[in-house]
PDB file of N, CA and C in Angstrom:
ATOM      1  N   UNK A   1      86.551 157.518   4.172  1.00  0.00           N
ATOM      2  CA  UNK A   1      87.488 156.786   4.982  1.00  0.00           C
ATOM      3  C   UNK A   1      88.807 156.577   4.254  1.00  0.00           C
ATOM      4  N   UNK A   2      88.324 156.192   3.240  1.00  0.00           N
ATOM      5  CA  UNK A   2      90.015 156.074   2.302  1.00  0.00           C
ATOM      6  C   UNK A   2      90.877 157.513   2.295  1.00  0.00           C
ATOM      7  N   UNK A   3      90.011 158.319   1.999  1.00  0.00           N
ATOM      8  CA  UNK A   3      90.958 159.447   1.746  1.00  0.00           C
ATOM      9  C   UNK A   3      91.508 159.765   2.772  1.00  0.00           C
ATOM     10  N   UNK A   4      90.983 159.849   3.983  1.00  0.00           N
ATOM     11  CA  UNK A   4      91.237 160.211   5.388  1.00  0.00           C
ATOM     12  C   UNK A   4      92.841 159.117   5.709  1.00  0.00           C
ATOM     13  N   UNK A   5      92.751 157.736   4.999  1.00  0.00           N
ATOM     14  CA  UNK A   5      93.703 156.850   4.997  1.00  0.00           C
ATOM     15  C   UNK A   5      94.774 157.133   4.672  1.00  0.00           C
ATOM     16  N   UNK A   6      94.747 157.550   2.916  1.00  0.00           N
ATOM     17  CA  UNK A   6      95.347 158.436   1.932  1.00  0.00           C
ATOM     18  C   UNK A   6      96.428 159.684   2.646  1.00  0.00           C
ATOM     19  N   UNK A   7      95.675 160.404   2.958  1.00  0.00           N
ATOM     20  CA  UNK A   7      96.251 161.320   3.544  1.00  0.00           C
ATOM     21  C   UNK A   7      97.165 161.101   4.905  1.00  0.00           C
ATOM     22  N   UNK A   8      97.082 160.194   5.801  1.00  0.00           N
ATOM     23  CA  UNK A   8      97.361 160.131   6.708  1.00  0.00           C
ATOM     24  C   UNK A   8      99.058 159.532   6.165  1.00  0.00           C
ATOM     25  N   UNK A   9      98.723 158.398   5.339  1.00  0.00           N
ATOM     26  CA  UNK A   9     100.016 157.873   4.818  1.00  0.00           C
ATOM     27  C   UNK A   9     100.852 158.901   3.842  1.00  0.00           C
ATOM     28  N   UNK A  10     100.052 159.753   3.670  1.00  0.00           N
ATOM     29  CA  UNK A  10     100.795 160.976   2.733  1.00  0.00           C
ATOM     30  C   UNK A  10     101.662 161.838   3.638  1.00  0.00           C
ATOM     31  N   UNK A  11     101.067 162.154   5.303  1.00  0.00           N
ATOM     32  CA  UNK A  11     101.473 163.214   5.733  1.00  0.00           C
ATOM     33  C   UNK A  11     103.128 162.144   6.687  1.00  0.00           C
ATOM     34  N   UNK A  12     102.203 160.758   6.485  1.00  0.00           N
ATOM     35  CA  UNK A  12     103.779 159.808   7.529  1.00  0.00           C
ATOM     36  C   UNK A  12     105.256 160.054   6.353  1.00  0.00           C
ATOM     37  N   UNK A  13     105.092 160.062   5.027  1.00  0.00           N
ATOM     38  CA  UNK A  13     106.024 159.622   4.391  1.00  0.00           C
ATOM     39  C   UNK A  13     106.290 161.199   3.934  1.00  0.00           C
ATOM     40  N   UNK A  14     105.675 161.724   4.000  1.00  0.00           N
ATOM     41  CA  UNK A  14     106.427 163.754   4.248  1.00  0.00           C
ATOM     42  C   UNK A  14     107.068 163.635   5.623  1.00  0.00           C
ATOM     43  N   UNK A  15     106.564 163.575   6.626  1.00  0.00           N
ATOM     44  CA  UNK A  15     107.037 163.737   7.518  1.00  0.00           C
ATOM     45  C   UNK A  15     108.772 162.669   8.159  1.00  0.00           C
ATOM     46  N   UNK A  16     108.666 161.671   6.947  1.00  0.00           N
ATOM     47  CA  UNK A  16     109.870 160.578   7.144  1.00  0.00           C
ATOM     48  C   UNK A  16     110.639 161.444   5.952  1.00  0.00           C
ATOM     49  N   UNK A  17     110.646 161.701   5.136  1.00  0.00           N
ATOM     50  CA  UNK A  17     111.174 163.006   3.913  1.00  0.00           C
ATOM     51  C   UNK A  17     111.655 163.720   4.861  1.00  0.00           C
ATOM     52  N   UNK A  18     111.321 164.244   5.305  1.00  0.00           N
ATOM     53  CA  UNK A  18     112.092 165.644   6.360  1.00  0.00           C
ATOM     54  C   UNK A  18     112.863 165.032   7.562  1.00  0.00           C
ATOM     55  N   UNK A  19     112.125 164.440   8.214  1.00  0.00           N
ATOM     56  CA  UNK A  19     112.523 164.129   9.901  1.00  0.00           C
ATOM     57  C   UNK A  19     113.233 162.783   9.743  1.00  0.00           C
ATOM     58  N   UNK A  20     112.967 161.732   8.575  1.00  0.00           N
ATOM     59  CA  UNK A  20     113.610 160.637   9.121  1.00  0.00           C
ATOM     60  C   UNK A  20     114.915 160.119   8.701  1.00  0.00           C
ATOM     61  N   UNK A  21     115.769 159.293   9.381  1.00  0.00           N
ATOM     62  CA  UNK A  21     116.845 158.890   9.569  1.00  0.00           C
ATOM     63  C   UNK A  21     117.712 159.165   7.685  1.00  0.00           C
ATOM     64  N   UNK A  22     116.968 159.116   6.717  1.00  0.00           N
ATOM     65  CA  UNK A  22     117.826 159.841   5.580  1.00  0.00           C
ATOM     66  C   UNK A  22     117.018 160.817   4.996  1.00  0.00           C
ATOM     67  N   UNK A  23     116.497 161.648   6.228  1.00  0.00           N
ATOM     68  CA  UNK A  23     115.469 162.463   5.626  1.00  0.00           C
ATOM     69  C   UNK A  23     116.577 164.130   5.435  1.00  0.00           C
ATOM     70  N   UNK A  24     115.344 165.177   5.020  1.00  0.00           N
ATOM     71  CA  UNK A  24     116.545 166.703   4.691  1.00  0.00           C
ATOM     72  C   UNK A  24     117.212 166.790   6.182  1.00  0.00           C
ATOM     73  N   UNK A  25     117.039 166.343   7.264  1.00  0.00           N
ATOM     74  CA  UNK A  25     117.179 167.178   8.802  1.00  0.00           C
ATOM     75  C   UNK A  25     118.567 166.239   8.698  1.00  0.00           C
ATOM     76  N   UNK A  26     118.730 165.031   8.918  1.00  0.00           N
ATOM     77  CA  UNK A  26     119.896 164.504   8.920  1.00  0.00           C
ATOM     78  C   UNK A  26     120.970 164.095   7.696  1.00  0.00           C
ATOM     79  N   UNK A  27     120.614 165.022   6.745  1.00  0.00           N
ATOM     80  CA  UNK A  27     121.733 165.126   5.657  1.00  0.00           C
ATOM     81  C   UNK A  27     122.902 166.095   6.227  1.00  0.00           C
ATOM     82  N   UNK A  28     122.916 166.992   6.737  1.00  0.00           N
ATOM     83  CA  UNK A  28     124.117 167.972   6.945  1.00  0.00           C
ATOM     84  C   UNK A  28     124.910 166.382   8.053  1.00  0.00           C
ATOM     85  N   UNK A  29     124.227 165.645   8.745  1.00  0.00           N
ATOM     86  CA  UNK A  29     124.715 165.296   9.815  1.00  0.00           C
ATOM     87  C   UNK A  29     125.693 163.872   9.099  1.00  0.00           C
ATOM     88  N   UNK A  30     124.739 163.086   8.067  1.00  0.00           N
ATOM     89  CA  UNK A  30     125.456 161.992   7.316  1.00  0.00           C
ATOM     90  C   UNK A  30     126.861 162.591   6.425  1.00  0.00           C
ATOM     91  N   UNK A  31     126.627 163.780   6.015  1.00  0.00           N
ATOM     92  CA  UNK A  31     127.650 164.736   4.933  1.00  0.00           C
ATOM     93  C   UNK A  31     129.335 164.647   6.062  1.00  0.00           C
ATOM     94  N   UNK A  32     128.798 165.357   7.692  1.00  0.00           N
ATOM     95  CA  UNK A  32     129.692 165.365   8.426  1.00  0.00           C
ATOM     96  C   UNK A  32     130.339 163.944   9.083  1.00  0.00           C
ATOM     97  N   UNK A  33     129.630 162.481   8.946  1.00  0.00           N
ATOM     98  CA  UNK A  33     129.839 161.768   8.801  1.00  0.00           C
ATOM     99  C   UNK A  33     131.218 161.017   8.042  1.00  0.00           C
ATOM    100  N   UNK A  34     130.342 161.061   6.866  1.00  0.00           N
ATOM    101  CA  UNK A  34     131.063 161.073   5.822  1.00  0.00           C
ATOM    102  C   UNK A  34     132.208 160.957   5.437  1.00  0.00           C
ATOM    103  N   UNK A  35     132.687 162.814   5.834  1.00  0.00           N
ATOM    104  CA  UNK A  35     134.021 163.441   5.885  1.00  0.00           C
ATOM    105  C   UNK A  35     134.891 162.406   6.746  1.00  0.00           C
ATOM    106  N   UNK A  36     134.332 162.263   7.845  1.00  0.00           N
ATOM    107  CA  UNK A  36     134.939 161.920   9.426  1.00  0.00           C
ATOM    108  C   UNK A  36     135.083 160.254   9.088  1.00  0.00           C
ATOM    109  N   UNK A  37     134.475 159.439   8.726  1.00  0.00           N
ATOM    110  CA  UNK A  37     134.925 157.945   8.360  1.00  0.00           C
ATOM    111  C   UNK A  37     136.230 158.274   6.857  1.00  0.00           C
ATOM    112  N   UNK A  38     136.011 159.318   5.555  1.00  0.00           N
ATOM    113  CA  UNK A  38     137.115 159.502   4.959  1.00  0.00           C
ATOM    114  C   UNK A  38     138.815 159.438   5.929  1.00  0.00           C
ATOM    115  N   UNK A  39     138.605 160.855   7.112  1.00  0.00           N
ATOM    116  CA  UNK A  39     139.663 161.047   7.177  1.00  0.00           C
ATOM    117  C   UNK A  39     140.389 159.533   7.965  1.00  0.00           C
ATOM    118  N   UNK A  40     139.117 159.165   8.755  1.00  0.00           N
ATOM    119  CA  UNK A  40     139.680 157.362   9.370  1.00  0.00           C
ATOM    120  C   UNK A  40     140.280 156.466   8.267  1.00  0.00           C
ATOM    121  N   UNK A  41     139.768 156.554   6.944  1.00  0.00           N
ATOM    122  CA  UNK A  41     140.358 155.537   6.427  1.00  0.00           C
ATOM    123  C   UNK A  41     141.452 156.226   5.348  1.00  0.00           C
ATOM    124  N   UNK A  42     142.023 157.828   5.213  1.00  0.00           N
ATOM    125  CA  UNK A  42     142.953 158.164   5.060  1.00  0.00           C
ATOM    126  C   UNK A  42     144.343 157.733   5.909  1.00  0.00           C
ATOM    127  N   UNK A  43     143.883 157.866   7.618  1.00  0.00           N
ATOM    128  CA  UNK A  43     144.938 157.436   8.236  1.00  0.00           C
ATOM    129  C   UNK A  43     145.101 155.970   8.442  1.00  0.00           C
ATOM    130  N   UNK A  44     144.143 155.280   7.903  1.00  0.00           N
ATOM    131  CA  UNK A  44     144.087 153.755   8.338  1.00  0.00           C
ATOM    132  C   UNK A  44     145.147 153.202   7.218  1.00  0.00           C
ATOM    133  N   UNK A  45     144.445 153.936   5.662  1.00  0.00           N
ATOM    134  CA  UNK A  45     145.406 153.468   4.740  1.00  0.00           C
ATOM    135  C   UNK A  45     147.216 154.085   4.737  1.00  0.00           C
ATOM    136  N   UNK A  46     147.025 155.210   5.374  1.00  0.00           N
ATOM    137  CA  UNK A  46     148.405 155.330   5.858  1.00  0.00           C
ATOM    138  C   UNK A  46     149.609 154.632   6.806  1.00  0.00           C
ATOM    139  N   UNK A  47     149.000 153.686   7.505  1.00  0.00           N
ATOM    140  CA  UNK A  47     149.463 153.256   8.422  1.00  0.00           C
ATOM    141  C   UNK A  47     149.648 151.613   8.284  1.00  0.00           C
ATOM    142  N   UNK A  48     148.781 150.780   7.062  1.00  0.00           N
ATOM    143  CA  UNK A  48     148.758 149.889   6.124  1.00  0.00           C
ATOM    144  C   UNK A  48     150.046 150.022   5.531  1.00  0.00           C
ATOM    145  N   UNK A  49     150.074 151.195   4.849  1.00  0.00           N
ATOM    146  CA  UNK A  49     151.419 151.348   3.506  1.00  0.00           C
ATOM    147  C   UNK A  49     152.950 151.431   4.427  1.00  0.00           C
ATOM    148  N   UNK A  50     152.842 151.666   5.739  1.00  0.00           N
ATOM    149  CA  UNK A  50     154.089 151.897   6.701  1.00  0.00           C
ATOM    150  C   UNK A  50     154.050 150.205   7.052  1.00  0.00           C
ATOM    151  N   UNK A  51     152.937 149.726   7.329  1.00  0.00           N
ATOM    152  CA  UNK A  51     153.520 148.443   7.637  1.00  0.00           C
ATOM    153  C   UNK A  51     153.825 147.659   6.810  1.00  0.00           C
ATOM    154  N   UNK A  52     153.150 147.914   5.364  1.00  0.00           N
ATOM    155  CA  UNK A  52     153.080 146.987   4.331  1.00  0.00           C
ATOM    156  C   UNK A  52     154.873 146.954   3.785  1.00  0.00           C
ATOM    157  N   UNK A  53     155.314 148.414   4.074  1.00  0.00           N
ATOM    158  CA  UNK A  53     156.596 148.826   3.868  1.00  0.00           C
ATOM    159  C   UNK A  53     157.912 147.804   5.046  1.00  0.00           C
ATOM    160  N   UNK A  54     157.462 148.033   6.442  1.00  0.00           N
ATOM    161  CA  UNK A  54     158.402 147.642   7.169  1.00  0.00           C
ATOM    162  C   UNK A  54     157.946 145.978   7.000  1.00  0.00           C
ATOM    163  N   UNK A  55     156.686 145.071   7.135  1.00  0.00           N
ATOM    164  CA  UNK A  55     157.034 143.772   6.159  1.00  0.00           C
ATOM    165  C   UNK A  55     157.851 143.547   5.332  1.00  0.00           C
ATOM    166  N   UNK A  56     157.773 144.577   4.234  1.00  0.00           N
ATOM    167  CA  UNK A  56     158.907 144.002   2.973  1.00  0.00           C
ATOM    168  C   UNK A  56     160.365 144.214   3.309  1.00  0.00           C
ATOM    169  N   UNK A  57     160.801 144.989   4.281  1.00  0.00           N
ATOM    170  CA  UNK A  57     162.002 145.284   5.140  1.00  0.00           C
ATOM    171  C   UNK A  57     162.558 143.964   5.488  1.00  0.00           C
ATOM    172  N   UNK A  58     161.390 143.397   6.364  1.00  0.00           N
ATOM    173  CA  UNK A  58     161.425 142.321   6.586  1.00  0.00           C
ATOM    174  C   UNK A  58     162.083 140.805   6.506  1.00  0.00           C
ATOM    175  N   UNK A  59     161.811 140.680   4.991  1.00  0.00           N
ATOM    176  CA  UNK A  59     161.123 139.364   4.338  1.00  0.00           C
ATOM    177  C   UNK A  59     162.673 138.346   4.493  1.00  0.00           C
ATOM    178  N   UNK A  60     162.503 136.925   5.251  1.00  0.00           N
ATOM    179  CA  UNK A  60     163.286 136.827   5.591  1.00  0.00           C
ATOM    180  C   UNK A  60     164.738 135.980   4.153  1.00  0.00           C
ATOM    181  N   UNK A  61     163.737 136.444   2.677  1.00  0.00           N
ATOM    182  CA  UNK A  61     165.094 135.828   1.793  1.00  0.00           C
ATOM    183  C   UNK A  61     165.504 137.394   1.509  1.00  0.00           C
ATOM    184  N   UNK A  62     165.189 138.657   2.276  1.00  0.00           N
ATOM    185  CA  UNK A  62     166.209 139.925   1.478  1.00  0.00           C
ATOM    186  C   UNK A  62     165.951 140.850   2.768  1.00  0.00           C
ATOM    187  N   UNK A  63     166.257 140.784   3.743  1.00  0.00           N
ATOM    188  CA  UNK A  63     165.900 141.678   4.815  1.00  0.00           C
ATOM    189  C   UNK A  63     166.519 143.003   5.153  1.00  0.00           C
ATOM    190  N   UNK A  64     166.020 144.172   5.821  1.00  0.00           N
ATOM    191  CA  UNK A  64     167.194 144.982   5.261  1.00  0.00           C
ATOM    192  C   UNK A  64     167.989 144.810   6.514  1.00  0.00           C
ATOM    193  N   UNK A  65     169.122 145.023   6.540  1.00  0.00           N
ATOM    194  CA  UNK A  65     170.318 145.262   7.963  1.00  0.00           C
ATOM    195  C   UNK A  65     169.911 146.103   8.786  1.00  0.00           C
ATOM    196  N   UNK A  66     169.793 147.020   8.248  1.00  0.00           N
ATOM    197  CA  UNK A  66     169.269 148.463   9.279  1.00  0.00           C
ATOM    198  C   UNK A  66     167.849 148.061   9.947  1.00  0.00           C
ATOM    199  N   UNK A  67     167.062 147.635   9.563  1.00  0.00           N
ATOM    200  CA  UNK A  67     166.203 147.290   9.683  1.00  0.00           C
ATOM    201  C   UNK A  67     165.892 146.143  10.923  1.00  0.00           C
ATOM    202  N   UNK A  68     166.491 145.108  10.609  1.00  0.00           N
ATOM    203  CA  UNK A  68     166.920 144.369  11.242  1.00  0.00           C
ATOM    204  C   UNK A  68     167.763 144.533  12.837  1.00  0.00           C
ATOM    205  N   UNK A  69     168.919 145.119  12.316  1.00  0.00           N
ATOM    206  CA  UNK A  69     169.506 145.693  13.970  1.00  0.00           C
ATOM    207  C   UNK A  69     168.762 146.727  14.352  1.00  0.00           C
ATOM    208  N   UNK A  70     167.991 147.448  14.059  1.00  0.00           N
ATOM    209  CA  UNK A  70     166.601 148.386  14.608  1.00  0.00           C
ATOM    210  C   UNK A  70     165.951 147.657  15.821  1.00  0.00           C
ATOM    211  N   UNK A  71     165.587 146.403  15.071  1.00  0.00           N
ATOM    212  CA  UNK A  71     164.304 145.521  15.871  1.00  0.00           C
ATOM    213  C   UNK A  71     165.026 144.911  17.003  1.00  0.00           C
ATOM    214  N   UNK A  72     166.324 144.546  16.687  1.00  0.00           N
ATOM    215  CA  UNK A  72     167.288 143.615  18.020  1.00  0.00           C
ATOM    216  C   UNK A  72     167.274 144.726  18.933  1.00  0.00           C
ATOM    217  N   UNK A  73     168.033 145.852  18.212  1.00  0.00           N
ATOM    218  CA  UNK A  73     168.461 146.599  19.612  1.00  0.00           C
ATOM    219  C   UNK A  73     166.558 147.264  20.559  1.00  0.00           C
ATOM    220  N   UNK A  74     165.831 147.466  19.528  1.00  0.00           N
ATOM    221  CA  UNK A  74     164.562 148.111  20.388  1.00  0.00           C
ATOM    222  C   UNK A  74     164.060 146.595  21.077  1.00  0.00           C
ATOM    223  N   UNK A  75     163.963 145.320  20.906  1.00  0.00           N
ATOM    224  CA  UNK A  75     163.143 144.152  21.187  1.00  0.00           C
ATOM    225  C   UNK A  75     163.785 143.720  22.497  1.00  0.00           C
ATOM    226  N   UNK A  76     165.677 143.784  21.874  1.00  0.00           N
ATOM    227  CA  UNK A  76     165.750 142.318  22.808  1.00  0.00           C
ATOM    228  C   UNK A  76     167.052 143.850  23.693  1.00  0.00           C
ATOM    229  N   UNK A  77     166.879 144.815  23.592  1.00  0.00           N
ATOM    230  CA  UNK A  77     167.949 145.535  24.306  1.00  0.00           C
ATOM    231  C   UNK A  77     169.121 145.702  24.149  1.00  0.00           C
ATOM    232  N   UNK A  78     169.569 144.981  22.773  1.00  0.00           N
ATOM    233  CA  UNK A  78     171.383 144.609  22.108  1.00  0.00           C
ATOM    234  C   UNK A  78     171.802 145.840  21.363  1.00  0.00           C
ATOM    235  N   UNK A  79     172.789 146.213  22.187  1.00  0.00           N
ATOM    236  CA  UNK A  79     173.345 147.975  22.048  1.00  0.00           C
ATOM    237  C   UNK A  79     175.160 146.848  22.043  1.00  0.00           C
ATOM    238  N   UNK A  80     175.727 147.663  20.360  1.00  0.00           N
ATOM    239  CA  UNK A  80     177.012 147.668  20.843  1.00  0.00           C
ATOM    240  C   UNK A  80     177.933 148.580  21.701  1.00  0.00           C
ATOM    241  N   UNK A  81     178.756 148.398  22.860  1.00  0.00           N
ATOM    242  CA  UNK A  81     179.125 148.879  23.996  1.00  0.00           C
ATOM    243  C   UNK A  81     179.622 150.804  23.896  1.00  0.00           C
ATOM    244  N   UNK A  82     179.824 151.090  22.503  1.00  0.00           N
ATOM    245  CA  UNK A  82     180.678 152.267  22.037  1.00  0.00           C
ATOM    246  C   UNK A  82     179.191 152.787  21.525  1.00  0.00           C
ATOM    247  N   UNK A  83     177.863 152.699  21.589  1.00  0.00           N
ATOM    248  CA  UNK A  83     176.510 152.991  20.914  1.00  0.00           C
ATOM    249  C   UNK A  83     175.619 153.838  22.039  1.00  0.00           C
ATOM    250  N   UNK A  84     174.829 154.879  21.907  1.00  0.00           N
ATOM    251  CA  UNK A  84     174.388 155.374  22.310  1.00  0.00           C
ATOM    252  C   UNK A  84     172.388 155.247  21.484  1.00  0.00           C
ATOM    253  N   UNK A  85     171.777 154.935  22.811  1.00  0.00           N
ATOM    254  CA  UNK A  85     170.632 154.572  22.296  1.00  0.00           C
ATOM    255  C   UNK A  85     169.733 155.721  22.961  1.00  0.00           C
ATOM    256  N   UNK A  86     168.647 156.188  21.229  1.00  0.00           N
ATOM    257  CA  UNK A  86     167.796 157.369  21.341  1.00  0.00           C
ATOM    258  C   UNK A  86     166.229 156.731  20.930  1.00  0.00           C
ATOM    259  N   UNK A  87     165.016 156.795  21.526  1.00  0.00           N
ATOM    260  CA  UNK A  87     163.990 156.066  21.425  1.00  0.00           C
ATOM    261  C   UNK A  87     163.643 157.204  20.737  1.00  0.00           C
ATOM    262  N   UNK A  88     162.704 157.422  19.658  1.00  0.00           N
ATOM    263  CA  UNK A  88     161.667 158.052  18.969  1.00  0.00           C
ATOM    264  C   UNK A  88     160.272 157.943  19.217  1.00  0.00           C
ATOM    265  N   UNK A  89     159.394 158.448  19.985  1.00  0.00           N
ATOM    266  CA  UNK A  89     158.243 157.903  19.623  1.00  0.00           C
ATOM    267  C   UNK A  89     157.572 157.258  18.791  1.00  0.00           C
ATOM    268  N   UNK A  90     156.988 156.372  18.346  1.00  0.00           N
ATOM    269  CA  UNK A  90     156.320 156.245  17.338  1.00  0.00           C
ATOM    270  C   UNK A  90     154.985 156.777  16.507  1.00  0.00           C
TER     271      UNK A  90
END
């Protein structure tokens, strides 16, 4: 009876080795994973360092000018009358 036990728990934990959730079958799939959360937090941290950048643009004891009349004229619509306004996507 034991061995019959033995074995049975031998063939569950081979069979979780191969088939289960970090077994050989779903390694190619965690690998492609992987990659795919990297490139998310390549562009996540890219998009951190642009804002972390236009904050310090910002800051209201050194702000930059350009910067500044950027945000008036896109926010509040303030175009001087001789100015021609071009939207960029973002």
């Amino acid at each position: 009876m034991s061995q019959n036990a033995a074995l049975i728990v031998l063939l569950v934990l081979g069979g979780l080795a191969i088939a289960g959730p970090s077994g050989l079958l779903s390694w190619s799939e965690n690998l492609r994973l992987l990659d795919q959360r990297k490139a998310q937090l390549t562009a996540v941290q890219a998009e951190r360092t642009a804002l972390k950048n236009k904050v310090e643009l910002l800051h209201p004891d050194h702000a930059d000018p350009d910067m500044v009349g950027e945000l008036l004229r896109s926010q509040l619509n303030v175009v001087h009358p001789d100015e021609v306004v071009i939207k960029l996507d973002d």
